[in-house]
PDB file of N, CA and C in Angstrom:
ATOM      1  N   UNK A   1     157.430 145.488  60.299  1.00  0.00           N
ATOM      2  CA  UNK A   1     157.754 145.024  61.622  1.00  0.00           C
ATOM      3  C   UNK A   1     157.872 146.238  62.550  1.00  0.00           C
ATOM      4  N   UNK A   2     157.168 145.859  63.598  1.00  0.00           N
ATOM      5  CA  UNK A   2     157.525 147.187  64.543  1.00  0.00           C
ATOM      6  C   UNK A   2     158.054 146.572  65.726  1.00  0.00           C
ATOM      7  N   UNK A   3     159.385 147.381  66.046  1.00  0.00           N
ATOM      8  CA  UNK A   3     159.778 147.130  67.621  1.00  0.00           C
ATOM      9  C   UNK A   3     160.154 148.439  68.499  1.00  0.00           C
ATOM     10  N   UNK A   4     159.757 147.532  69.872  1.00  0.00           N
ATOM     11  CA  UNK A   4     159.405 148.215  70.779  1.00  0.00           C
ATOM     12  C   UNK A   4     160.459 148.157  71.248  1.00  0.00           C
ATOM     13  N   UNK A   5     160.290 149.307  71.785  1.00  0.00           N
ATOM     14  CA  UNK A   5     161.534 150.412  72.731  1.00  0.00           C
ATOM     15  C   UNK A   5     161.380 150.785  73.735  1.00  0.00           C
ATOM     16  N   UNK A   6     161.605 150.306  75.336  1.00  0.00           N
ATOM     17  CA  UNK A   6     161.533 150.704  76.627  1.00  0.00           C
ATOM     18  C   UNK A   6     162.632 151.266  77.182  1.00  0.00           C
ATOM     19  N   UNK A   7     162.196 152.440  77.960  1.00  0.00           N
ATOM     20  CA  UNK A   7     163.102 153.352  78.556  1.00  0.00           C
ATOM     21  C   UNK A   7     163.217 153.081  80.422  1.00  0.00           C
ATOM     22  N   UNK A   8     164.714 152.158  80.548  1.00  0.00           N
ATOM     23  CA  UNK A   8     164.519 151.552  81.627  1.00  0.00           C
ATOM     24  C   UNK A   8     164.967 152.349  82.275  1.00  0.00           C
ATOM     25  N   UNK A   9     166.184 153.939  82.186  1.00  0.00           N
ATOM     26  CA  UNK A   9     166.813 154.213  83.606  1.00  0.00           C
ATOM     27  C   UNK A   9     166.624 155.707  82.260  1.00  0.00           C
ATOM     28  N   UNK A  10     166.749 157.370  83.686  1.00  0.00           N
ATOM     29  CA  UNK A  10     166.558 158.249  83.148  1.00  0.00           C
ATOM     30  C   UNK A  10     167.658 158.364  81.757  1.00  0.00           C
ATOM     31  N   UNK A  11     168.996 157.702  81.910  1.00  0.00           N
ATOM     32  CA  UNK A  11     169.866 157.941  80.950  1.00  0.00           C
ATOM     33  C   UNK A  11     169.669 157.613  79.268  1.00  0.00           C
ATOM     34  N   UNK A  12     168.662 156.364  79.563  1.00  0.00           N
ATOM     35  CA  UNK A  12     168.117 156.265  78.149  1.00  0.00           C
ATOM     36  C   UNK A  12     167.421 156.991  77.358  1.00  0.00           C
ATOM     37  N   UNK A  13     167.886 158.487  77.671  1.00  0.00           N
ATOM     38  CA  UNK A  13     166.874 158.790  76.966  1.00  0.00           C
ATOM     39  C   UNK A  13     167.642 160.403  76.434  1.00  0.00           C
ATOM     40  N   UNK A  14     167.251 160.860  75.257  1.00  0.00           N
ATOM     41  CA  UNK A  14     168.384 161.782  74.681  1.00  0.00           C
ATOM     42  C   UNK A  14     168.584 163.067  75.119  1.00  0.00           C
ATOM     43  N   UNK A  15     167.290 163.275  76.039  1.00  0.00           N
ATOM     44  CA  UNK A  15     167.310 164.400  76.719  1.00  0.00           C
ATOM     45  C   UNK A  15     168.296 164.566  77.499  1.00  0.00           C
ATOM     46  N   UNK A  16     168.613 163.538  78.171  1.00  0.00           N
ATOM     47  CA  UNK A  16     169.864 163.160  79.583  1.00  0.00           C
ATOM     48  C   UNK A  16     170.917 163.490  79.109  1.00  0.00           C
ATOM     49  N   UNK A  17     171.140 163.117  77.912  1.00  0.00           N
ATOM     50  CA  UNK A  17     172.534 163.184  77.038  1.00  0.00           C
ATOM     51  C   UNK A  17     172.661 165.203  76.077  1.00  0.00           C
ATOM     52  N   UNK A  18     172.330 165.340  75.991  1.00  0.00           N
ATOM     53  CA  UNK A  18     171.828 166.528  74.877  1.00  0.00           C
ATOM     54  C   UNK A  18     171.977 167.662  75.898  1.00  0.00           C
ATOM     55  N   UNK A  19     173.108 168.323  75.826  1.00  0.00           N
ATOM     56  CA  UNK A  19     173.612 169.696  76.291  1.00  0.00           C
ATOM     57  C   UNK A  19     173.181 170.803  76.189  1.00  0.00           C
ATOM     58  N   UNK A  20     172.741 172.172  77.109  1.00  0.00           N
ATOM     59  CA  UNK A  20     171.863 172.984  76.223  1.00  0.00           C
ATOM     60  C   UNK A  20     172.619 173.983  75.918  1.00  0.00           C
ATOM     61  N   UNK A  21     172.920 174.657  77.614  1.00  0.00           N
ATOM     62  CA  UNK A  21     174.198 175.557  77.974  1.00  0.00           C
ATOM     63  C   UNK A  21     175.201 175.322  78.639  1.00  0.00           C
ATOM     64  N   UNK A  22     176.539 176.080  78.151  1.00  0.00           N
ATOM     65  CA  UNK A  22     177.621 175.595  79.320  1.00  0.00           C
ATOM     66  C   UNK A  22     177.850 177.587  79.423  1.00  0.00           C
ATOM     67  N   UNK A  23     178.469 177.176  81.280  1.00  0.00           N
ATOM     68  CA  UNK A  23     178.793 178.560  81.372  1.00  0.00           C
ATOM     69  C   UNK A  23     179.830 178.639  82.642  1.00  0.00           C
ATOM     70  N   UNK A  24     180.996 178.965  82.666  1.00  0.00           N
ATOM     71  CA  UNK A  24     182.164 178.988  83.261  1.00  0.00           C
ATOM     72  C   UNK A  24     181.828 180.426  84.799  1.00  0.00           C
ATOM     73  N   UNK A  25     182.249 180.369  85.906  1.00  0.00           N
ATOM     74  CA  UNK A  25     182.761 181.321  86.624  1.00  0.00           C
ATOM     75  C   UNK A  25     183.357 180.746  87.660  1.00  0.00           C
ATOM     76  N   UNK A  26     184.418 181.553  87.904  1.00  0.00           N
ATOM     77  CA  UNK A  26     185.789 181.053  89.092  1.00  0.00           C
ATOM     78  C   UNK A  26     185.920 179.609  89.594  1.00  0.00           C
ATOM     79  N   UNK A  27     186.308 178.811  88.397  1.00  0.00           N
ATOM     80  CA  UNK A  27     186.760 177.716  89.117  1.00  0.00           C
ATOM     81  C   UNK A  27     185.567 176.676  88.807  1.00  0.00           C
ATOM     82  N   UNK A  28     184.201 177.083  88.231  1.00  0.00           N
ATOM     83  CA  UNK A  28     183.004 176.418  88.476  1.00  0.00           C
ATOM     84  C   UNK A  28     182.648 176.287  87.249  1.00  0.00           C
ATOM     85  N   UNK A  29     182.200 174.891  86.645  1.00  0.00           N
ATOM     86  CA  UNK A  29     181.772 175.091  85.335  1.00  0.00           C
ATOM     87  C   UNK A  29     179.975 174.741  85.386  1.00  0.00           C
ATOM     88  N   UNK A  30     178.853 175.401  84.549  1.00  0.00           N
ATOM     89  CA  UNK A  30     177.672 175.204  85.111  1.00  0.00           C
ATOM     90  C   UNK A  30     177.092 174.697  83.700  1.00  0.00           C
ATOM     91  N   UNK A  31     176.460 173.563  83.875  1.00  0.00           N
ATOM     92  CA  UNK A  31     175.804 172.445  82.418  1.00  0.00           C
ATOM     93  C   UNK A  31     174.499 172.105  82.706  1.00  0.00           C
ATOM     94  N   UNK A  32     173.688 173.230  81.857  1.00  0.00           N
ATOM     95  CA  UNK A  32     171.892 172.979  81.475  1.00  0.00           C
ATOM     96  C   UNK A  32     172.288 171.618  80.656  1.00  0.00           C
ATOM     97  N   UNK A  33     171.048 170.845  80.877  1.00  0.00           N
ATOM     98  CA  UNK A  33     170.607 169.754  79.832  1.00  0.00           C
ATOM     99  C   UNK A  33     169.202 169.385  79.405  1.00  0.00           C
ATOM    100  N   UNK A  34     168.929 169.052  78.486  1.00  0.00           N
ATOM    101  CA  UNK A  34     167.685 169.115  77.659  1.00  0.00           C
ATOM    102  C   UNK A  34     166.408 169.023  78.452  1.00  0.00           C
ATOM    103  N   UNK A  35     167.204 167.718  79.395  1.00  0.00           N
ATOM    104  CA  UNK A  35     165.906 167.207  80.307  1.00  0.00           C
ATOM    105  C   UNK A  35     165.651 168.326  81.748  1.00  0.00           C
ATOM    106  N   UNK A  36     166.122 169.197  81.347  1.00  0.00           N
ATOM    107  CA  UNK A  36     165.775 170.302  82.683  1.00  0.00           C
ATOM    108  C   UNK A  36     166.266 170.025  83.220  1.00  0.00           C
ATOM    109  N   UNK A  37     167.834 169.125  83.410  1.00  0.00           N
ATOM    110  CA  UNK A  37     168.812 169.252  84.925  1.00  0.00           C
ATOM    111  C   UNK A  37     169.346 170.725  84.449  1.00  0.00           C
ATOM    112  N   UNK A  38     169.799 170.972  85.625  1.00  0.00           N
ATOM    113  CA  UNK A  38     171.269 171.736  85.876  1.00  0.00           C
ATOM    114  C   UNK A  38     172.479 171.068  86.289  1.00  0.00           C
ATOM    115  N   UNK A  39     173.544 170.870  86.006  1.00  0.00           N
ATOM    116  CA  UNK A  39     174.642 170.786  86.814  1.00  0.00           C
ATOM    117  C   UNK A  39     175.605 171.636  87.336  1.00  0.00           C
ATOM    118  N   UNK A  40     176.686 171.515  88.244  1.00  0.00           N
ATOM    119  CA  UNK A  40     177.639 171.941  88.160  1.00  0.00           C
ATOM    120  C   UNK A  40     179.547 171.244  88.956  1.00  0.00           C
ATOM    121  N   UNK A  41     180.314 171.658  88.634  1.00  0.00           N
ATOM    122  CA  UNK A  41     180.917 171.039  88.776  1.00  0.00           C
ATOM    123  C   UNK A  41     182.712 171.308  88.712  1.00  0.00           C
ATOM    124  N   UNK A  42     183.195 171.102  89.907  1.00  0.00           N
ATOM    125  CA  UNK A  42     184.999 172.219  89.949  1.00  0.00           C
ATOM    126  C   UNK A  42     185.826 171.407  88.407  1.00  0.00           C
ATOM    127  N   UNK A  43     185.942 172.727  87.754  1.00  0.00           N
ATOM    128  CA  UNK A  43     187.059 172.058  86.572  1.00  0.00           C
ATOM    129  C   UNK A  43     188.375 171.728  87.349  1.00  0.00           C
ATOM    130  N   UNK A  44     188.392 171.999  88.072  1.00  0.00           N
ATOM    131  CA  UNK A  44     189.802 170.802  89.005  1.00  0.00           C
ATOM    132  C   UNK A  44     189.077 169.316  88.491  1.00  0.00           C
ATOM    133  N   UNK A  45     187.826 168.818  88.464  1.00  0.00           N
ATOM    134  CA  UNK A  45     187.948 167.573  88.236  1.00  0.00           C
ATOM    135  C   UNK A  45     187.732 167.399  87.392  1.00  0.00           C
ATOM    136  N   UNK A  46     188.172 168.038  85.861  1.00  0.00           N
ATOM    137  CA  UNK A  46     188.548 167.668  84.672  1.00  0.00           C
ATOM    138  C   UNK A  46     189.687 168.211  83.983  1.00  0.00           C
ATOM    139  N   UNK A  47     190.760 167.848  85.288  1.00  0.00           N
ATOM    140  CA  UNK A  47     192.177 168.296  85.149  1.00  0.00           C
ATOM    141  C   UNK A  47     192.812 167.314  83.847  1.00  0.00           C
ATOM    142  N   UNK A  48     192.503 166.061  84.165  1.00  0.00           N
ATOM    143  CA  UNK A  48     193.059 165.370  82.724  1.00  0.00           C
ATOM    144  C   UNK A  48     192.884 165.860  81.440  1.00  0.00           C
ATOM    145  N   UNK A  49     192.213 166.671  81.168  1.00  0.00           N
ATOM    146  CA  UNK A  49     191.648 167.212  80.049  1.00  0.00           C
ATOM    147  C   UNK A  49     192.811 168.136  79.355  1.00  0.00           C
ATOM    148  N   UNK A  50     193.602 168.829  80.796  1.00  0.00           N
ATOM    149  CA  UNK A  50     194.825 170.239  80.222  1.00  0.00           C
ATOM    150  C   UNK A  50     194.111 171.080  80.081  1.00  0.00           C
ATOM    151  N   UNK A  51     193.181 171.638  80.463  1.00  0.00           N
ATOM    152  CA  UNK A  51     192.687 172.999  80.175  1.00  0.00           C
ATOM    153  C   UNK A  51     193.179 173.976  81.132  1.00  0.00           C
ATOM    154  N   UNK A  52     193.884 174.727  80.718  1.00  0.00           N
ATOM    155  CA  UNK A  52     194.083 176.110  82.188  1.00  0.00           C
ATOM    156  C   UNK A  52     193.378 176.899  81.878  1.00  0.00           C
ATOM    157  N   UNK A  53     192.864 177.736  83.475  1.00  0.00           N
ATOM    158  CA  UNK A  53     191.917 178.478  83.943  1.00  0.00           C
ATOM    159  C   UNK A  53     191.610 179.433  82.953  1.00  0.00           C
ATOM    160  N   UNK A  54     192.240 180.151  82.519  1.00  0.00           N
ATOM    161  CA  UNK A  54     191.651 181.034  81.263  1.00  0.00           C
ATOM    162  C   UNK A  54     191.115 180.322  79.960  1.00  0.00           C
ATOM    163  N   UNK A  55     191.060 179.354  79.902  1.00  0.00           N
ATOM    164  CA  UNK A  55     190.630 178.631  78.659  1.00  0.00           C
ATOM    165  C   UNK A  55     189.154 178.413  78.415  1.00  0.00           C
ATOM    166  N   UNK A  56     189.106 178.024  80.151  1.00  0.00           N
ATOM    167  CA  UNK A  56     187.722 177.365  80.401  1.00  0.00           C
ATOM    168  C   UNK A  56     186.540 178.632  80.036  1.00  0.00           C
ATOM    169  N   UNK A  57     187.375 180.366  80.163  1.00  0.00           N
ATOM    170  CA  UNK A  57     185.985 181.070  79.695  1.00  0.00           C
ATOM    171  C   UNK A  57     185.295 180.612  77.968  1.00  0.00           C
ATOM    172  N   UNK A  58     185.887 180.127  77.344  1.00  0.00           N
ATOM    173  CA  UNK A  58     185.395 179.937  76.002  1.00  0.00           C
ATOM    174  C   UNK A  58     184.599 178.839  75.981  1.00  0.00           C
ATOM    175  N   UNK A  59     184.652 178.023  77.005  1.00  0.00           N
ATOM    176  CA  UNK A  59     183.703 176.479  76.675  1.00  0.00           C
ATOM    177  C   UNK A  59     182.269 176.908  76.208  1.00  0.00           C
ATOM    178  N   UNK A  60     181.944 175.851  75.563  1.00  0.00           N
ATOM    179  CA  UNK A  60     180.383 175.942  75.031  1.00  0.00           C
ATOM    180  C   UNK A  60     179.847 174.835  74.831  1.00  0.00           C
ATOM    181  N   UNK A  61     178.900 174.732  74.631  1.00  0.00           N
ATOM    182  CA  UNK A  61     178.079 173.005  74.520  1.00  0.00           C
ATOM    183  C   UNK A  61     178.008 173.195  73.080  1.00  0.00           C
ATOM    184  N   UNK A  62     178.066 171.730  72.794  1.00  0.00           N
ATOM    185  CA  UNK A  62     178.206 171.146  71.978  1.00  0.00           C
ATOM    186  C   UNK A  62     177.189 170.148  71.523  1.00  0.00           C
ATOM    187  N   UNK A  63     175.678 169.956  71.594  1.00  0.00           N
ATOM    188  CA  UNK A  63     174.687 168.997  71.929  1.00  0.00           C
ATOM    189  C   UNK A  63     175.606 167.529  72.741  1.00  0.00           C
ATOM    190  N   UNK A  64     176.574 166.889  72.205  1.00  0.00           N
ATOM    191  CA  UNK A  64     176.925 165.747  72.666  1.00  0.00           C
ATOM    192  C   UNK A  64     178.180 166.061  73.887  1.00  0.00           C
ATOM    193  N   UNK A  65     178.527 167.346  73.919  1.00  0.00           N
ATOM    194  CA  UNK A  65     180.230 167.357  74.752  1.00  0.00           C
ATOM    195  C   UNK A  65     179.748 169.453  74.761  1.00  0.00           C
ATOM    196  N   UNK A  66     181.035 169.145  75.433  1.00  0.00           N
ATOM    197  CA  UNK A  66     181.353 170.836  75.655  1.00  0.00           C
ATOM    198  C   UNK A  66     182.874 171.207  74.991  1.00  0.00           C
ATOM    199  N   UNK A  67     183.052 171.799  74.013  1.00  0.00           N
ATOM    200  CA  UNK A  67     184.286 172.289  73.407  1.00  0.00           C
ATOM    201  C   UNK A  67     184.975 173.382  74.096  1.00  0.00           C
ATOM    202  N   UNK A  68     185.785 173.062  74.603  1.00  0.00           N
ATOM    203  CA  UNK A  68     186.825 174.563  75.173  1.00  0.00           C
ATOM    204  C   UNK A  68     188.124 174.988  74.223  1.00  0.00           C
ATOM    205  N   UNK A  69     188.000 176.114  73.516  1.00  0.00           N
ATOM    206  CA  UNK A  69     189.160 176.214  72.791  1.00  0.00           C
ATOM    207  C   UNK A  69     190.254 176.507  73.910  1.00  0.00           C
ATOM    208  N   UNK A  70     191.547 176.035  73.318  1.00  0.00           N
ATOM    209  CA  UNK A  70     192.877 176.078  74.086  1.00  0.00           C
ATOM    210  C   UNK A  70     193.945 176.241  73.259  1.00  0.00           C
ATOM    211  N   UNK A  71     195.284 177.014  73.204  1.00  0.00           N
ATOM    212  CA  UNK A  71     196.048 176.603  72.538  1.00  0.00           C
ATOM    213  C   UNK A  71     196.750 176.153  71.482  1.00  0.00           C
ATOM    214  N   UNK A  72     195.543 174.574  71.575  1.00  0.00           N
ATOM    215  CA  UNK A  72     196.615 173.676  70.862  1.00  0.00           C
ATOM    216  C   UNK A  72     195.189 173.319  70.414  1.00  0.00           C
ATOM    217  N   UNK A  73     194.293 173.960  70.246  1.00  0.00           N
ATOM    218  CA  UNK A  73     193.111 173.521  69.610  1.00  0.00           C
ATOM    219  C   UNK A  73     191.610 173.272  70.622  1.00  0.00           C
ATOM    220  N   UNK A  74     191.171 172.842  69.857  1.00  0.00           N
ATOM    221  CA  UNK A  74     189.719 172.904  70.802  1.00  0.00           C
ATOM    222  C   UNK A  74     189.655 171.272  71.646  1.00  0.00           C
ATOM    223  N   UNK A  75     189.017 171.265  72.945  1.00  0.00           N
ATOM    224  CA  UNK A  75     189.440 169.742  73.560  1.00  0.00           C
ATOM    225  C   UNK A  75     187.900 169.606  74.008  1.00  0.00           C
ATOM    226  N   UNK A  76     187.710 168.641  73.749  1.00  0.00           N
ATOM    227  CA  UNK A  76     186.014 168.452  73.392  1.00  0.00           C
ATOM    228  C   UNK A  76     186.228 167.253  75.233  1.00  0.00           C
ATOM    229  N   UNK A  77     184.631 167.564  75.569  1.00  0.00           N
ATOM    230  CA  UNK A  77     184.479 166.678  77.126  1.00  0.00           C
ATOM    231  C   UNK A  77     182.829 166.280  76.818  1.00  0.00           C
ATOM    232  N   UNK A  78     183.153 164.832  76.244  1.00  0.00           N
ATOM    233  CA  UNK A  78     182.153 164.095  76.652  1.00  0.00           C
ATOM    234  C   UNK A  78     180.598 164.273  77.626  1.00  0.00           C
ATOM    235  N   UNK A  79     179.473 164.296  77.025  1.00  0.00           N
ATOM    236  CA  UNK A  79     178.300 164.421  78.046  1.00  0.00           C
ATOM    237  C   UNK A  79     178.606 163.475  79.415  1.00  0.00           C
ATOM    238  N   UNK A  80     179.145 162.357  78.806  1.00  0.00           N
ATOM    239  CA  UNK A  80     178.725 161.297  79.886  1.00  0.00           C
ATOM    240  C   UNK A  80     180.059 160.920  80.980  1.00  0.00           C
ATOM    241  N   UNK A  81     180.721 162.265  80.644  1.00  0.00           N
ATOM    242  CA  UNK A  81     181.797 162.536  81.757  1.00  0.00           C
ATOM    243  C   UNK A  81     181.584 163.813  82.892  1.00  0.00           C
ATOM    244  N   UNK A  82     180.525 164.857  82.031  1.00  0.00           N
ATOM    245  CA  UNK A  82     179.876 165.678  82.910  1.00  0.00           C
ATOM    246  C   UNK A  82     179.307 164.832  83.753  1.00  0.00           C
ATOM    247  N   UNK A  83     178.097 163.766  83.119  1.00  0.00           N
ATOM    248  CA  UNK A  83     177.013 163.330  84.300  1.00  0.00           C
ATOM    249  C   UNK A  83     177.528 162.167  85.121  1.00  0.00           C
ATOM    250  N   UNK A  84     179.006 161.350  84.535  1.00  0.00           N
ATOM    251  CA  UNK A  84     179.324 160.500  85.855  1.00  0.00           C
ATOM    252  C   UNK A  84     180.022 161.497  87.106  1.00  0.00           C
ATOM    253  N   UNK A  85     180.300 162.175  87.004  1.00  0.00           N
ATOM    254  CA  UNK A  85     181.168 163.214  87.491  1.00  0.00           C
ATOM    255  C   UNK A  85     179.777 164.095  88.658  1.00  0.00           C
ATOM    256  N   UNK A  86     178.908 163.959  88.280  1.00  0.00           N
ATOM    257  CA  UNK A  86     177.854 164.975  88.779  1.00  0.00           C
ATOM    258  C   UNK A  86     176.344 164.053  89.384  1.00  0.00           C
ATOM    259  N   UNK A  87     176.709 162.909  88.325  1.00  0.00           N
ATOM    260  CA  UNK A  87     174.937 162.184  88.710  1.00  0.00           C
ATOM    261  C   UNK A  87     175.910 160.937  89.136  1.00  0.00           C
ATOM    262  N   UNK A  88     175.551 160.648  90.336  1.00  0.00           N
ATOM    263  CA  UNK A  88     176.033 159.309  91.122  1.00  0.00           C
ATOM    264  C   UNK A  88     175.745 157.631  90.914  1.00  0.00           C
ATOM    265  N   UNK A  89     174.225 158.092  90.613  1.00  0.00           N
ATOM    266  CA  UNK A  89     173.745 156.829  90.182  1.00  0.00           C
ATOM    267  C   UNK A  89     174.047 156.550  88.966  1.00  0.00           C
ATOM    268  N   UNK A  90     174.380 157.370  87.946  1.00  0.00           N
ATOM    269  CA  UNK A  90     175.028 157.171  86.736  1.00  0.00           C
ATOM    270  C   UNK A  90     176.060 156.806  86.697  1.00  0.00           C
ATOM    271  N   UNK A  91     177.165 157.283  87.382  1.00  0.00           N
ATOM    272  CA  UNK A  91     178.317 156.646  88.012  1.00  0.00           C
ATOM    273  C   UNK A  91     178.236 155.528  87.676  1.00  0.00           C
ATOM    274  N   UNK A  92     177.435 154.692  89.214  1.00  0.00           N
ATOM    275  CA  UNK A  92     177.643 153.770  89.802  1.00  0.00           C
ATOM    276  C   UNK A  92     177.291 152.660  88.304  1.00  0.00           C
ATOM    277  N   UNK A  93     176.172 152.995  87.547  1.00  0.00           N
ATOM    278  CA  UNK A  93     175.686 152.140  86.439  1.00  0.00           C
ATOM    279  C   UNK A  93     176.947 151.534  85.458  1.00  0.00           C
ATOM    280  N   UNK A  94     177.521 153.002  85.037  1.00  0.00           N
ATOM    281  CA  UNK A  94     178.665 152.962  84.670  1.00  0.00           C
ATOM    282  C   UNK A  94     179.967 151.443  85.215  1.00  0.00           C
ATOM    283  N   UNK A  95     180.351 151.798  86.350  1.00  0.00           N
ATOM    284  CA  UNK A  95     181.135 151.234  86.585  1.00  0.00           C
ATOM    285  C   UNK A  95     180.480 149.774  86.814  1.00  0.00           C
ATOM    286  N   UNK A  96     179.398 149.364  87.218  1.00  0.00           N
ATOM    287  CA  UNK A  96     179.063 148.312  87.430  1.00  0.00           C
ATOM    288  C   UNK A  96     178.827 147.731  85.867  1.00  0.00           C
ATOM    289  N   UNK A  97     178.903 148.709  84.364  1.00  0.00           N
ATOM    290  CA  UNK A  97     178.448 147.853  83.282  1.00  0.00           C
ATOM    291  C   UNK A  97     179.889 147.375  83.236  1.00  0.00           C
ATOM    292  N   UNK A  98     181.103 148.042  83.485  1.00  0.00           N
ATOM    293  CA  UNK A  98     182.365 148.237  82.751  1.00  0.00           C
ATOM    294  C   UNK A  98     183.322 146.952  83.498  1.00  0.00           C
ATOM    295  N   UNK A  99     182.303 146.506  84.852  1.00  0.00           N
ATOM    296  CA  UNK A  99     182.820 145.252  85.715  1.00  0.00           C
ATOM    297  C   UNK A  99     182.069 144.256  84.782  1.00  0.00           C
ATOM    298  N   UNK A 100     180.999 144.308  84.444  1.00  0.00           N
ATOM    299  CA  UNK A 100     179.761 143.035  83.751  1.00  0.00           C
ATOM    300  C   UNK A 100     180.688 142.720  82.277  1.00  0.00           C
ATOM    301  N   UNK A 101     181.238 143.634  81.856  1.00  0.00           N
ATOM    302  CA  UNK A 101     181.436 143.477  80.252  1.00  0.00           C
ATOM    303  C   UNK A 101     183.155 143.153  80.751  1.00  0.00           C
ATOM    304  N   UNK A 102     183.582 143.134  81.876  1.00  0.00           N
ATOM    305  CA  UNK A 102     185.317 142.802  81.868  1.00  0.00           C
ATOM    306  C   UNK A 102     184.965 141.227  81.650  1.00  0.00           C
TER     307      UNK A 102
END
């Protein structure tokens, strides 16, 4: 049996997801991904996380997340909190699945 597999929005696809580099300076965290984005993005808005400013020099990608050692251990951040955070329309997909499935 063979089934078919359509790729309806850029996120489906593992490139979107799949981290290459992460790289920290003043305040700014900067995230290559497979599919040739760049991002970037103020670690002020991944204050929930607890990471203070000296921590964030150690982050690194992780193919699925970015690990920052800290402390109290290493605190791993989700791909798909970089790209709601950074890609809008991903966002918006997001929140509109998380209204469909309430």
């Amino acid at each position: 049996m063979v089934v078919s597999t359509q790729i309806k929005q850029r996120w489906d696809t593992r490139e979107y997801a799949d981290m290459v580099t992460t790289r920290y300076s003043v305040g700014t965290l900067f995230v290559s991904f497979m599919d040739g984005s760049e991002v970037r993005l103020a670690v002020s808005e991944l204050a929930p996380y607890g990471i203070t400013d000296h921590e964030w020099q150690g982050a690194r990608s992780e193919t699925h997340h970015i690990a920052v050692p800290t402390q109290n251990g290493d605190v791993e951040i989700p791909w798909d909190v970089i790209r709601s955070l950074t890609d809008q329309e991903f966002s918006d997909f997001l929140t509109d699945h998380a209204a469909n499935s309430a």
